[in-house]
Structure formats: C-alpha cells, structure tokens
Protein backbone atom coordinates (compact mmCIF):
# COMPACT_ATOMS: atom_id res chain seq x y z
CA UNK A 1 -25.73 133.06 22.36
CA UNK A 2 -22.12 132.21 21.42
CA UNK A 3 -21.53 131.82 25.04
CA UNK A 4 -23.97 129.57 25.73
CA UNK A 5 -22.93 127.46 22.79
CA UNK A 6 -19.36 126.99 23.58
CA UNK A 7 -20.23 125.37 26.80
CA UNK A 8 -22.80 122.96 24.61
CA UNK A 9 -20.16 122.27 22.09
CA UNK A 10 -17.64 121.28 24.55
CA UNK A 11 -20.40 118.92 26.26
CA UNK A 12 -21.65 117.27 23.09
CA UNK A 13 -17.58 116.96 22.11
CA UNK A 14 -16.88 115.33 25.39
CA UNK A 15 -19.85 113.19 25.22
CA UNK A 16 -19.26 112.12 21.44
CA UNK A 17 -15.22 111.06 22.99
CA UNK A 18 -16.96 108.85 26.08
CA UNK A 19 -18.87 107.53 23.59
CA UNK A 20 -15.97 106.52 21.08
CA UNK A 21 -13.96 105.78 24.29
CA UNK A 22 -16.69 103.31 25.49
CA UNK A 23 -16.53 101.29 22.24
CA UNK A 24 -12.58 101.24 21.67
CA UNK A 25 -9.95 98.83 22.22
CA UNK A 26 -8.52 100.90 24.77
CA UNK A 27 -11.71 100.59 27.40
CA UNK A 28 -11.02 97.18 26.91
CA UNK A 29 -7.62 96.82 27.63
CA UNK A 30 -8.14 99.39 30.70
CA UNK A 31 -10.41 96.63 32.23
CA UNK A 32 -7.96 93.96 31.62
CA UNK A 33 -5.17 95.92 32.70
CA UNK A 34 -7.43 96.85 36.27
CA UNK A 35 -8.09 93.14 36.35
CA UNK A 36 -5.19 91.62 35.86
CA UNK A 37 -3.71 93.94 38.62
CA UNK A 38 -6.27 93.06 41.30
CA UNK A 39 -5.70 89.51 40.67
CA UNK A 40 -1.40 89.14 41.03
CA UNK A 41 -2.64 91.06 44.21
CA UNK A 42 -4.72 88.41 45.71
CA UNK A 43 -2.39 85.62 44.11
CA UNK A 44 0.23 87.09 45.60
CA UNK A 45 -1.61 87.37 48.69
CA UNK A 46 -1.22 91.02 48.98
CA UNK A 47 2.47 91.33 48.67
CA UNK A 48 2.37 92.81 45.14
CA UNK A 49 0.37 95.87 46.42
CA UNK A 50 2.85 96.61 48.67
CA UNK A 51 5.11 99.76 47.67
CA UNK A 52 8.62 97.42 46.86
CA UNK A 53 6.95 95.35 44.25
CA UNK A 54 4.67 98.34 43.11
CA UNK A 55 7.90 100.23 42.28
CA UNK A 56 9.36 97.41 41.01
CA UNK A 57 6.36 96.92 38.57
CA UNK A 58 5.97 100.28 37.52
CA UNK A 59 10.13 100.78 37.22
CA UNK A 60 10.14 98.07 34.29
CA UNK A 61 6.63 99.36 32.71
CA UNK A 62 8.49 102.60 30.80
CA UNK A 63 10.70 100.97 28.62
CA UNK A 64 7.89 98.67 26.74
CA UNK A 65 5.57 102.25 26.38
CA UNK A 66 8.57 103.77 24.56
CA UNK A 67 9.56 100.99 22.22
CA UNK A 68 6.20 100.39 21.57
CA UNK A 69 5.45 104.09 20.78
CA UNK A 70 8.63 103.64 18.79
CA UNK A 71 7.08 101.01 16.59
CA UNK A 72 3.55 103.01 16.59
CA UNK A 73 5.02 106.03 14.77
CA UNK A 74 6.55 103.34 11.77
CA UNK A 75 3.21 101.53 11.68
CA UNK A 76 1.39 104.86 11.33
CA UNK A 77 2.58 105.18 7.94
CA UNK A 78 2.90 102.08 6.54
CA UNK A 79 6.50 101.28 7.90
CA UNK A 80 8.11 98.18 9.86
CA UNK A 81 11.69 99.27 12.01
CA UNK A 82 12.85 95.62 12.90
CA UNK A 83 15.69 97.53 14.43
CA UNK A 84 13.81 99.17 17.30
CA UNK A 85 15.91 96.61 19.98
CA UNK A 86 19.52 96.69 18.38
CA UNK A 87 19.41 100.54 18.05
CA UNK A 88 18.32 100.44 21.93
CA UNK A 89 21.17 98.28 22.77
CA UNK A 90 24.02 99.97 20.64
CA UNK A 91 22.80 103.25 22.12
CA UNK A 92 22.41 101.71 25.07
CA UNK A 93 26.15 100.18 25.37
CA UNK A 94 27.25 103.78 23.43
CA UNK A 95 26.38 105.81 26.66
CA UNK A 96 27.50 103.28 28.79
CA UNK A 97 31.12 103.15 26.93
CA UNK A 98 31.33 106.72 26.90
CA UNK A 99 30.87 107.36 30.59
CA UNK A 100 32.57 104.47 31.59
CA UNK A 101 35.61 104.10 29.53
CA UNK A 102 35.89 107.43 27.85
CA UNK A 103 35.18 108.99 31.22
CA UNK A 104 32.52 111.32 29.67
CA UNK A 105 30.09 113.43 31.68
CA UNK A 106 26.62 111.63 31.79
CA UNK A 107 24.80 114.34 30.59
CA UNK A 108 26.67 114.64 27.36
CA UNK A 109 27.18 111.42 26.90
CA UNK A 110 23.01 110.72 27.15
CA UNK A 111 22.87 113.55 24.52
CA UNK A 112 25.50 112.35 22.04
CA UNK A 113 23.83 108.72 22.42
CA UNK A 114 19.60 110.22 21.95
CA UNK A 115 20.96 112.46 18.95
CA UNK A 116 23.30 109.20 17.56
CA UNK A 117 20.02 107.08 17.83
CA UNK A 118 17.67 109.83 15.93
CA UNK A 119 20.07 110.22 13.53
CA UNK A 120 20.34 106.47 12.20
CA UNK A 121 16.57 106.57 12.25
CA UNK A 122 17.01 109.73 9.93
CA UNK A 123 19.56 107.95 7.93
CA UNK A 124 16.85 104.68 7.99
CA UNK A 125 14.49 106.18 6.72
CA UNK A 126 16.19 108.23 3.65
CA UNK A 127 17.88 105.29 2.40
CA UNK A 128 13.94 103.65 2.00
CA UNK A 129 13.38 106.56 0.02
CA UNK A 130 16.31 106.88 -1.90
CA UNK A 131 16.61 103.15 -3.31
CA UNK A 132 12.52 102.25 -2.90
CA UNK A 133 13.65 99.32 -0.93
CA UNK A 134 11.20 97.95 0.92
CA UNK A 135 11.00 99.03 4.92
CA UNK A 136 11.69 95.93 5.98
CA UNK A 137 15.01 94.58 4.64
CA UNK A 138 16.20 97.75 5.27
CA UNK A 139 15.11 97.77 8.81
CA UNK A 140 16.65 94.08 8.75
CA UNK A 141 19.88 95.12 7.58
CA UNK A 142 20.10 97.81 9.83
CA UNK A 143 19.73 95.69 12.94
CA UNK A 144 21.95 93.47 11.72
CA UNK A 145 24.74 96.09 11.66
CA UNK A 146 23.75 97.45 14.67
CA UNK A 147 23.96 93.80 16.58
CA UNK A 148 27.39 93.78 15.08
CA UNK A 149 28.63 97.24 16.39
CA UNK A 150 27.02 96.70 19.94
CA UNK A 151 28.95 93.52 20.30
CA UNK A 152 32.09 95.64 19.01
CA UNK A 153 31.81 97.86 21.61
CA UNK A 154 30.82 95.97 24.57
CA UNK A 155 32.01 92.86 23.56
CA UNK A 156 31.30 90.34 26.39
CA UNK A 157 31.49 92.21 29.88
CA UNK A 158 28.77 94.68 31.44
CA UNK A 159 29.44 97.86 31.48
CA UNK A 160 28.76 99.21 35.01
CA UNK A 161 31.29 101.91 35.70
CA UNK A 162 29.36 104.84 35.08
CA UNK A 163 27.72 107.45 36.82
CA UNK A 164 26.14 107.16 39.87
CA UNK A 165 23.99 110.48 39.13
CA UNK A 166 21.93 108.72 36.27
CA UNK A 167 21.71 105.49 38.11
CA UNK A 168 19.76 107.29 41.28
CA UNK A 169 17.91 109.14 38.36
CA UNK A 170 16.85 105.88 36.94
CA UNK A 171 15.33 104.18 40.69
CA UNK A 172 13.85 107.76 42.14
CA UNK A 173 10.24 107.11 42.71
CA UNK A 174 8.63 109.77 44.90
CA UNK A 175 5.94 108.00 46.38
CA UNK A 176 6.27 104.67 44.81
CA UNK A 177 6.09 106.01 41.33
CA UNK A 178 9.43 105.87 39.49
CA UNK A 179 10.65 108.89 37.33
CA UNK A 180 11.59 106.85 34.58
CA UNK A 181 7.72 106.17 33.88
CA UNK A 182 6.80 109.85 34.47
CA UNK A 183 9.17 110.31 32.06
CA UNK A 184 7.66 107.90 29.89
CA UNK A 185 4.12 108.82 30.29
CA UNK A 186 5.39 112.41 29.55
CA UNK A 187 6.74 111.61 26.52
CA UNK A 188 3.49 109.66 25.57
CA UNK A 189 1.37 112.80 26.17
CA UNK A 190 3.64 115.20 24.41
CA UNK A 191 3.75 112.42 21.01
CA UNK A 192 0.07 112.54 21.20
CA UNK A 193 -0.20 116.43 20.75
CA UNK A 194 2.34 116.49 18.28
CA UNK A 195 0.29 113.46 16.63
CA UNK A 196 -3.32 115.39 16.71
CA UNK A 197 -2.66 118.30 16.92
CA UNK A 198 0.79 119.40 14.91
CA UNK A 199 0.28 119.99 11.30
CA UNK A 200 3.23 117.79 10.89
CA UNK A 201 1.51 114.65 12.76
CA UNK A 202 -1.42 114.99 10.88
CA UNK A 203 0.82 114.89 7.69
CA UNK A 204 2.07 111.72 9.31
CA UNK A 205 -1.27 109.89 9.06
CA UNK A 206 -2.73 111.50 5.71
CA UNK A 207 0.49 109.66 3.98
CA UNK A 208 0.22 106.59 6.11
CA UNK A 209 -3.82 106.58 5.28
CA UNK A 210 -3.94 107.12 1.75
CA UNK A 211 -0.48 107.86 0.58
CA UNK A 212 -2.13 108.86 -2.95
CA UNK A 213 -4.56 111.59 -1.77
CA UNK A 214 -1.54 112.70 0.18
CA UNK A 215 0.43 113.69 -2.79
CA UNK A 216 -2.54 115.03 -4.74
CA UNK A 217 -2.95 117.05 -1.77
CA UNK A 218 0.66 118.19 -1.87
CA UNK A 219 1.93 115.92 0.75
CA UNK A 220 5.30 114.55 0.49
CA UNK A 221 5.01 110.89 1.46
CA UNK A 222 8.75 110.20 1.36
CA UNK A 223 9.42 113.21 3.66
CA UNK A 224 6.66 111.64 6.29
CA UNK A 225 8.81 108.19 5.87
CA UNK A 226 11.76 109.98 6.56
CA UNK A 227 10.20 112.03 9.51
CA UNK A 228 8.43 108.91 10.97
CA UNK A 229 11.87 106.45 11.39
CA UNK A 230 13.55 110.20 12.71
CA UNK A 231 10.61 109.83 15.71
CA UNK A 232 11.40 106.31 15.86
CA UNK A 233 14.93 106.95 16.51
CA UNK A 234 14.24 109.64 19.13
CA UNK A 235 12.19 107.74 20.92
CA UNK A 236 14.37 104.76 21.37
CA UNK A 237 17.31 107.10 22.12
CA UNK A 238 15.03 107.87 24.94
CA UNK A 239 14.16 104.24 25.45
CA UNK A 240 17.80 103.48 25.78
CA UNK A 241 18.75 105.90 28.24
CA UNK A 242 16.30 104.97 30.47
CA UNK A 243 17.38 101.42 30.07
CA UNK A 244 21.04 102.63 30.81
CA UNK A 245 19.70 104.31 34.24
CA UNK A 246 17.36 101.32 35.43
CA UNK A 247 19.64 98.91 34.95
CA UNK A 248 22.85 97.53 36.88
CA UNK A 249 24.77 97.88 33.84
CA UNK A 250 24.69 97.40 29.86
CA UNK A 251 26.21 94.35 28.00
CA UNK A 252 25.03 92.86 24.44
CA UNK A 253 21.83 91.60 25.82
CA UNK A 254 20.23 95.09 26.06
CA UNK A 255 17.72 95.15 23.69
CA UNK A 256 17.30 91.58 22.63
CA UNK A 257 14.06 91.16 23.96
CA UNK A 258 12.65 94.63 22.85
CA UNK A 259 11.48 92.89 19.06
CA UNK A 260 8.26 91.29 20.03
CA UNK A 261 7.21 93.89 22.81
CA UNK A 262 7.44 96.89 20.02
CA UNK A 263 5.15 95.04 17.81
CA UNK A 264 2.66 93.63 20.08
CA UNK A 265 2.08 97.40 22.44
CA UNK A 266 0.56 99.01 19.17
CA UNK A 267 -0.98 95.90 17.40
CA UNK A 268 -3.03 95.18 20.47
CA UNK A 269 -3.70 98.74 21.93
CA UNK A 270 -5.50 99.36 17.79
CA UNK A 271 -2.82 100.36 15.37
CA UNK A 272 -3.72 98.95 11.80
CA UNK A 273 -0.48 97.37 10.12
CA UNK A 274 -1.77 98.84 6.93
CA UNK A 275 -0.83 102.45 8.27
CA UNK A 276 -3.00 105.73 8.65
CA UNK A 277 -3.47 105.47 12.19
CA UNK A 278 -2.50 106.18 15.59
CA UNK A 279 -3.80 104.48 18.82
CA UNK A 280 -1.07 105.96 22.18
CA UNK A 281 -3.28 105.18 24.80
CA UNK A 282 -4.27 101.76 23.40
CA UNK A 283 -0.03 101.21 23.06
CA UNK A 284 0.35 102.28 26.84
CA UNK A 285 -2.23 100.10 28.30
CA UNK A 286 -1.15 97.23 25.93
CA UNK A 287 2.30 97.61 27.69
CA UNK A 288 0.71 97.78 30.63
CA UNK A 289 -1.01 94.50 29.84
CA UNK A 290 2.35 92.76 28.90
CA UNK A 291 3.78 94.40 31.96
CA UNK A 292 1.39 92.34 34.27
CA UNK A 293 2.34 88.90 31.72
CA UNK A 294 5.84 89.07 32.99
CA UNK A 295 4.74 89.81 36.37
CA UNK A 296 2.74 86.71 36.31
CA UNK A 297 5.31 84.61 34.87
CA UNK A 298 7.82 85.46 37.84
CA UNK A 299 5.12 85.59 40.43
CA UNK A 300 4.34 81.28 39.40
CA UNK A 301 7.75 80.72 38.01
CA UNK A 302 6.12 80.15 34.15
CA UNK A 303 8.31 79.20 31.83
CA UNK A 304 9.71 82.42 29.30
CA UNK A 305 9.00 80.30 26.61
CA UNK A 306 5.12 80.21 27.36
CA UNK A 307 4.83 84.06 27.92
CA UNK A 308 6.39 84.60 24.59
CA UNK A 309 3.76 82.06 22.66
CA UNK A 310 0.88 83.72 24.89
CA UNK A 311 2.23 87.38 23.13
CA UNK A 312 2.83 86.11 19.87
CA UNK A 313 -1.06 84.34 19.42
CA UNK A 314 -2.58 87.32 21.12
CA UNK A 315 -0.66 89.34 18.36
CA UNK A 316 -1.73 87.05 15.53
CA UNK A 317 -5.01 86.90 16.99
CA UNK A 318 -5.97 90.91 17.01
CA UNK A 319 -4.48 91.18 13.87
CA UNK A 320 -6.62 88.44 11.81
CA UNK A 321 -9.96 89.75 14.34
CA UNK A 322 -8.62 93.78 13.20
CA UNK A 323 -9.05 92.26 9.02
CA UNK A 324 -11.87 90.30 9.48
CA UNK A 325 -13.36 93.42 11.15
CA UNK A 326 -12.48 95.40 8.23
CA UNK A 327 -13.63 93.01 5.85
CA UNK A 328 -17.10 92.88 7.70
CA UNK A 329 -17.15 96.56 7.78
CA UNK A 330 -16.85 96.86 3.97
CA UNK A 331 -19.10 94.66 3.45
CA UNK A 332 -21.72 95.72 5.39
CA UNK A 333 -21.50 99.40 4.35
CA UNK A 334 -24.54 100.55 2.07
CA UNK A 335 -23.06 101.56 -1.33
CA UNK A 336 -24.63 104.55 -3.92
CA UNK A 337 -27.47 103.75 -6.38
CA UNK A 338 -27.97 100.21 -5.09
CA UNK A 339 -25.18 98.83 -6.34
CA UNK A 340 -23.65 96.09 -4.48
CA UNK A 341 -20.49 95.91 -2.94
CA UNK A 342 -16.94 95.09 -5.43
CA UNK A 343 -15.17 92.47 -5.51
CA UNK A 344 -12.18 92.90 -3.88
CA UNK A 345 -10.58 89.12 -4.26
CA UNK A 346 -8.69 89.77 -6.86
CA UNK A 347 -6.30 92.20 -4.71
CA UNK A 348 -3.77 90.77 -2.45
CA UNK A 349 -4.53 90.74 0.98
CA UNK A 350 -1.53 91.69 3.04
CA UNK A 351 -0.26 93.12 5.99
CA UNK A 352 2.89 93.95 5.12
CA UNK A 353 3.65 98.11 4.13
CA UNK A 354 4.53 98.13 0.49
CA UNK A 355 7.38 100.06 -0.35
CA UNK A 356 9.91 102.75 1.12
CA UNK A 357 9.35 105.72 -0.44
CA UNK A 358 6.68 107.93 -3.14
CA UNK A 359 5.73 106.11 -6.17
C-alpha cells in the first residue's frame, strides 16, 4: 500500500501545481511572452526568427532576470534596494579597471568585484538594522555614493582593454543560445531551491510575511534583512559581470537603466510590495516580457521615452489590480460566528516596507 500511494501522492501534488499554475500570473505572462514573440516574427517578416537576432534577443534577456531577481529577494521581505543599478555599474567599471588598468587576471578580478558587490549588500543591509532607518533612504544614499565612486573610477572614457577570454565568454551561444542566459537561468533555478526548499529561504519569507509571528517563532527578522540585501548583492555581482562580458566595454552609463527593470520583473511576474512572497518564474517571464518591449521599440524605431511610460503604467497598474485584489479577497472571505468583516480604514494603506530592522 505505501507504494501505491506514493505514486498517487505525487499525481494529486502535480495535479494540485497545474492547477495553481493554470490560475497564476505566470500562465499569463507565458502566453504573452509566446505571443509577443510570434508577432516581432511576422512584423519583422521572419527576420527575427532567424539565429543572429535570436542570439541577439536572448544575449540581452539575462541581465534584466538577474536584477530583477535582485530586487525579488528585497521585496520578499519587506525591503526596497534603489541601488540595484549603481552597485551593477561600480562593480561593473571595478572589474573592468582592474583588468584593464591594474592588469589583473579576469578571473580574480570577476571574484574580487562579485564578493565587493555582496559585501556592500551585507554592509546595506546591517546599517538598516543597526540605525532602524528606513530601507529606502538607505538604499538611496547608497546609490548615491555608489554613482559617485563609479564616476571616480571610470570617469568619462569606456573601459575596453580587458580580457578577451571573458569577452568570448560573454557572446558563446552554442546553438543560438548564449551562455550568459544559461547562466542566468541557472542561477534562477538554484535561488528557487534555496528559496523553497532551504530552511534559510523559508526564514526569508516567514519574516517578510508576518515579521511578528517570525520572532514569536524565534526568527530573527533583522538577520533575514541582513541576509536578503547579502543575496541582493550577490546577485548583482553576478549581474555585473555578465554585463562586463556582453558588452564592448564599461563606462558610467552601466547600470543607469537597470532602476525601473528591477522593479517592474517582480511586480509584474506576482511579488507583493508588502513582502512575504516569492514569485521567480513570474520575474523571468516578466523580463522576458520587457525583453520583447525593447525589441519592439528598435524593430519600429519607438521612441525610449514611450517604452519607459508603457513599463511604468503597467507597473502602477498590477500593483493597484494586486491591492484591489487583496482588498476583494478580504472582503469576501467568510469570517467565524457570523460576524462581519473589520474595518480596516482606519489603517494606512501603503506600499511602502516599514522599517529596517526588528521592532
């Protein structure tokens, strides 16, 4: 008999995830994404399913899925980083500056440059929990140094003059499909185990869901701030490097357009602002989704300005539908003895996480 019922249980638990699969934002965005894809092909009158501009596509795709993961591990406990693109560019600019100038080997010099990039977020997200200061000005300050030591270091040249190993790392793509996405979807993968299955991920999302049953429960809220801006870090060290390998060199621009994308991956693939959750396939696809935007703004020469106002009110707009879901939700849920549902006017409504660290 116990057997026969593991096979059941793993049917009825694969048919309970198709079923949550078939109702989530991700379906959706997988159809859009599918779409979308089919029709830059036929605009394009076949020339963007050829294998250039399929490499192309794909080439530029990794960096959004790692700054938005980036973001997605803040959100997941409450947190804003507003310094997801100037840590990318200082690291970026770092490695660059190292190999180039300093004439250090590439693979050291990615190393010192991931490690540099985890450890601010370390640093981040202790100094939230030592002064209580709210995530975002300290995120804010922080970029604001960071913008300051990226111009200090490349000032206003490119840095190109490094080595020609990591470049051919960064455009490989066996068959079409470049590394630097493997590498990204790889990293994807391994953040969702760690997020579902590690003991320390679920940590993660018991003090971003209820931060007070957290510490009843023995959970140290400030450690998961610290721990989730640490992730952060890592994965734009990761995010920079593979920016320093795609492109033809590094300058003060890196990372001045990562802001918006690292916000609007997670927001619209189903991570709640309000913290608690996770959504990694939702963030890829999302990318994805912004991926083809871009694509479609080159392919019928749309102005930038346009793409960014499409992002931004598709951000605004999943946000206001993800509360006025909630509030239907909580509404419409029965309550004990008959009673009807509280009034919840009274309490502010807001989206933004409250404070660093542990009350």
């Amino acid at each position: 008999m116990t057997t026969s019922a593991t096979p059941r249980a793993w049917k009825a638990e694969a048919l309970s995830s198709l079923r949550r699969f078939s109702r989530s934002t991700s379906l959706t965005l997988l159809c859009v994404v599918v779409a979308g894809y089919i029709g830059l092909g036929v605009a394009s009158s076949g020339s963007f399913f050829e294998g250039n501009s399929v490499r192309t596509f794909l080439q530029y795709l990794a960096t959004p899925i790692l700054i938005g993961l980036a973001q997605m591990v803040c959100l997941c406990v409450g947190q804003l980083n507003l310094a997801v693109g100037a840590l990318g560019g200082f690291t970026a600019c770092a490695m660059g500056v190292l190999m180039a100038d300093a004439g250090m080997p590439a693979g050291l010099a990615v190393l010192i440059g991931v490690l540099m990039a985890t450890a601010i977020g370390a640093l981040t997200g202790a100094f939230i929990v030592v002064t209580q200061i709210n995530g975002f000005i300290v995120t804010l300050g922080t970029m604001t140094i960071l913008l300051g030591a990226q111009y200090r270091l490349a000032g206003t040249r490119t840095v190109d003059g490094y080595s020609a190993t990591l470049r051919d790392l960064g455009t490989a793509a066996p068959a079409n499909i470049p590394l630097v996405l493997v590498t990204a979807l790889v990293v994807a993968v391994l953040l969702a185990v760690f997020m579902h299955r590690g003991i320390a991920g679920r940590r993660l999302l018991a003090a971003g869901g209820n931060p007070l049953a957290a510490r009843l429960s023995g959970i140290s809220t400030d450690r998961q701030i610290v721990l989730a801006h640490t992730l952060s870090g890592l994965l734009i060290g990761v995010a920079a490097l593979i920016a320093t390998a795609s492109l033809p060199g590094v300058n003060r621009s890196v990372g001045g357009d990562w802001l918006l994308p690292s916000f609007a991956a997670p927001i619209i693939g189903g991570v709640a602002l309000t913290g608690g959750s996770v959504a990694i396939l939702g963030t890829v696809l999302a990318a994805f989704v912004m991926r083809l935007i871009d694509s479609a703004r080159a392919e019928f020469s749309l102005d930038p300005s346009w793409v960014n106002f499409l992002i931004g009110v598709v951000v605004l707009a999943t946000v206001v539908g993800g509360r006025l879901h909630q509030s239907h939700l909580s509404t419409a849920r029965p309550h004990k003895d008959g009673q009807p549902p509280p009034d919840n006017r009274a309490a502010p409504a807001t989206t933004l996480p409250s404070t660093g660290g542990a009350q």
